[in-house]
C-alpha atoms as a PDB file:
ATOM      1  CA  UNK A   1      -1.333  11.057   2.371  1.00  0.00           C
ATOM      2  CA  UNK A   2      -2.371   7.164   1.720  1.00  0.00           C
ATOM      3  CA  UNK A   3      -3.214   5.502   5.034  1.00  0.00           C
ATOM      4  CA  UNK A   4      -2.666   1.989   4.914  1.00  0.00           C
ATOM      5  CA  UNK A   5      -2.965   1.479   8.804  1.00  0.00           C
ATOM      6  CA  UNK A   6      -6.142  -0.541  10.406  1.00  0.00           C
ATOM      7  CA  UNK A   7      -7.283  -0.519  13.923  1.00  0.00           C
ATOM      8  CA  UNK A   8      -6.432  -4.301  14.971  1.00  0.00           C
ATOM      9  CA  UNK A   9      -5.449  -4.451  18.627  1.00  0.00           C
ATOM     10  CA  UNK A  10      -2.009  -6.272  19.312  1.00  0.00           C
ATOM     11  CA  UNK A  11      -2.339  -5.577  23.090  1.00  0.00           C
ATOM     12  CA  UNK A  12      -3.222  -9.230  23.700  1.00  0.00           C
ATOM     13  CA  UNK A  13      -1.181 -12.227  23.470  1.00  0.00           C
ATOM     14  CA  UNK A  14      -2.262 -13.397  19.889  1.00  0.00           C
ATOM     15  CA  UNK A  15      -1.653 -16.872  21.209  1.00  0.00           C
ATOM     16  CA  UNK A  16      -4.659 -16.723  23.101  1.00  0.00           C
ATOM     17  CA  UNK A  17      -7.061 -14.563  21.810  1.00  0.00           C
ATOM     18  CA  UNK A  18      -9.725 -16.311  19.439  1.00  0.00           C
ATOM     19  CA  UNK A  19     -10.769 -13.567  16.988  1.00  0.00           C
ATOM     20  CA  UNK A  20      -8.964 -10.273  16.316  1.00  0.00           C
ATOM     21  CA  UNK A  21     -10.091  -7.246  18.280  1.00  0.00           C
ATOM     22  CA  UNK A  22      -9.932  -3.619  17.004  1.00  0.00           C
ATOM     23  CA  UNK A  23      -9.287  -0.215  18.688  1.00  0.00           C
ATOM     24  CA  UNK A  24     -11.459   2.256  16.456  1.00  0.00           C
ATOM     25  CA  UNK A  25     -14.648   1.496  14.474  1.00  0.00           C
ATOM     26  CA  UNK A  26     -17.291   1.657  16.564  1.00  0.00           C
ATOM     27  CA  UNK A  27     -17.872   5.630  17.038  1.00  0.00           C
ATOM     28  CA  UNK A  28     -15.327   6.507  14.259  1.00  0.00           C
ATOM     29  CA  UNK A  29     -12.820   4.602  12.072  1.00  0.00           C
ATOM     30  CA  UNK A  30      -9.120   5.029  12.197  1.00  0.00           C
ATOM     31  CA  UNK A  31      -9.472   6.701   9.116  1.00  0.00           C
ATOM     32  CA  UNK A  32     -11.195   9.860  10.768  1.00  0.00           C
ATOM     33  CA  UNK A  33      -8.422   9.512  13.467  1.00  0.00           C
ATOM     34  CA  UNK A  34      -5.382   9.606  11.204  1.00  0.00           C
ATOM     35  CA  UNK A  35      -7.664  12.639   9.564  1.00  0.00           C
ATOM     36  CA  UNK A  36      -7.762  14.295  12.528  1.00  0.00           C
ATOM     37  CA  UNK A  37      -3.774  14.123  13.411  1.00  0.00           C
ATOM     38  CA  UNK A  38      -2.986  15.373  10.321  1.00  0.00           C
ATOM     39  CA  UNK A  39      -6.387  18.311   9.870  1.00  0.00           C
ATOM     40  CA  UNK A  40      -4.603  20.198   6.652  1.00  0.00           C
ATOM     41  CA  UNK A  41      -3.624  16.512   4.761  1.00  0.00           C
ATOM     42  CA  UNK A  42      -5.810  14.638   2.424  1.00  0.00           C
ATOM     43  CA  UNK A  43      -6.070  11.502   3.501  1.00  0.00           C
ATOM     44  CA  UNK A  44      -6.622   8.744   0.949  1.00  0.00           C
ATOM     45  CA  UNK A  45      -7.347   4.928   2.529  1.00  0.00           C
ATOM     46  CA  UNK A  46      -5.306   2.567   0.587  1.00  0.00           C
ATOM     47  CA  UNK A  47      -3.989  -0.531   0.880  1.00  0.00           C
ATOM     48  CA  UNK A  48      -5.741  -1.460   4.128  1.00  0.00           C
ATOM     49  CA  UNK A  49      -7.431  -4.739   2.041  1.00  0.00           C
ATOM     50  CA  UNK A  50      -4.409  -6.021   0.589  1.00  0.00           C
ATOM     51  CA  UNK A  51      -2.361  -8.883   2.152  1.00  0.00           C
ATOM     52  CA  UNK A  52       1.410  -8.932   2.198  1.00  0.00           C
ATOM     53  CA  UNK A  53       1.885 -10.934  -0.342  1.00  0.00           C
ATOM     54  CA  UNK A  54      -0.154  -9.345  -3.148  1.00  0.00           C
ATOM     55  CA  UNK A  55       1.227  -6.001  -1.863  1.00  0.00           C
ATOM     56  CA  UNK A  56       5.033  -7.463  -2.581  1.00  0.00           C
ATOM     57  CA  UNK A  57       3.448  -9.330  -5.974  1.00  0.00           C
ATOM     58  CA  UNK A  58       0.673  -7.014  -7.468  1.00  0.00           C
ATOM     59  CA  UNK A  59       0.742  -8.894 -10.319  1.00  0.00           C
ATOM     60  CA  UNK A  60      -1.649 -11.797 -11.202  1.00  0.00           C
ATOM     61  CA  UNK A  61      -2.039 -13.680 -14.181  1.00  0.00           C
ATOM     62  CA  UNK A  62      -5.029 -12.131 -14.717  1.00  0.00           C
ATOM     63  CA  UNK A  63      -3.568  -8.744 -14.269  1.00  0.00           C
ATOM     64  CA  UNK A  64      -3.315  -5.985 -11.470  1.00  0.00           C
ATOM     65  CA  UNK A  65      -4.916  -6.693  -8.488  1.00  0.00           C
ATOM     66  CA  UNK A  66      -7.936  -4.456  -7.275  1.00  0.00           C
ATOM     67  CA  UNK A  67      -7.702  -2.124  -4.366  1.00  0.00           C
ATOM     68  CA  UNK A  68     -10.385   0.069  -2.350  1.00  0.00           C
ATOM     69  CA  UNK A  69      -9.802   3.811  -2.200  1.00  0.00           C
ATOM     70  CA  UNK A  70     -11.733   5.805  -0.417  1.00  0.00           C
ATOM     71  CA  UNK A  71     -12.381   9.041   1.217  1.00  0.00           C
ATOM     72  CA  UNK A  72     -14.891  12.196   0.699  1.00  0.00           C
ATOM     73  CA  UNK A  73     -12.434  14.035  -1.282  1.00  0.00           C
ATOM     74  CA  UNK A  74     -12.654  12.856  -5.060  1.00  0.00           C
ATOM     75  CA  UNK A  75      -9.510  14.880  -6.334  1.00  0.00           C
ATOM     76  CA  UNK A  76      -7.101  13.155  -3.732  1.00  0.00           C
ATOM     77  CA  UNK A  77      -8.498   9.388  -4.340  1.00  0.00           C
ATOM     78  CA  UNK A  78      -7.917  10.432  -8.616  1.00  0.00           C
ATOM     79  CA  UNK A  79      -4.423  11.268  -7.310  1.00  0.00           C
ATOM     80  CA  UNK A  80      -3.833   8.175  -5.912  1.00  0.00           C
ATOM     81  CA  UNK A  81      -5.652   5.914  -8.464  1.00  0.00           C
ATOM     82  CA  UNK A  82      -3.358   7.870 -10.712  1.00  0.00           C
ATOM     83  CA  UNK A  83      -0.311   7.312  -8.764  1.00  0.00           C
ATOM     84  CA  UNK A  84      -1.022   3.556  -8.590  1.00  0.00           C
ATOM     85  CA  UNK A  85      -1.884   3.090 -12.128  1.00  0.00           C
ATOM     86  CA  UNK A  86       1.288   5.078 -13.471  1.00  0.00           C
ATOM     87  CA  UNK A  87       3.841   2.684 -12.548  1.00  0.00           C
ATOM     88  CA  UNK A  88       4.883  -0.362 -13.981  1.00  0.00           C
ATOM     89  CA  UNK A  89       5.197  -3.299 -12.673  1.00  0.00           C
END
């Protein structure tokens, strides 16, 4: 499973906070949360770095953009590295 999701906290009025808050992170990241709803799945973060508009337009002159994949489990993030790499954009 790639888990794109990050722990910012919308619960405010955006208009008036000053800096974004999160929800997760201090004791355990939203990572380990989304690990524990899902305790059989192997749960790849993905994505969680890129803004929209490199995630609608990957492609930069000089190439593919970069992306951070991570998790403990080394065959799941070669899935997904493998995944991303095999299709063309």
């Amino acid at each position: 499973m790639i888990d794109a999701t990050n722990p910012v906290d919308f619960s405010k009025d955006i208009r008036v906070r000053t800096s974004t808050s999160l929800f997760a992170g201090t004791t355990n990241s939203l990572g380990d949360r989304v690990q524990c709803l899902l305790p059989t799945a192997k749960v790849v973060r993905c994505f969680n770095t890129v803004n929209d508009q490199t995630m609608n337009n990957p492609k930069m002159k000089e190439g593919l953009s970069d992306t951070v994949i991570c998790r403990n489990n080394e065959g799941a993030k070669r899935k997904v590295a493998s995944i991303l790499t095999s299709h063309t954009i």
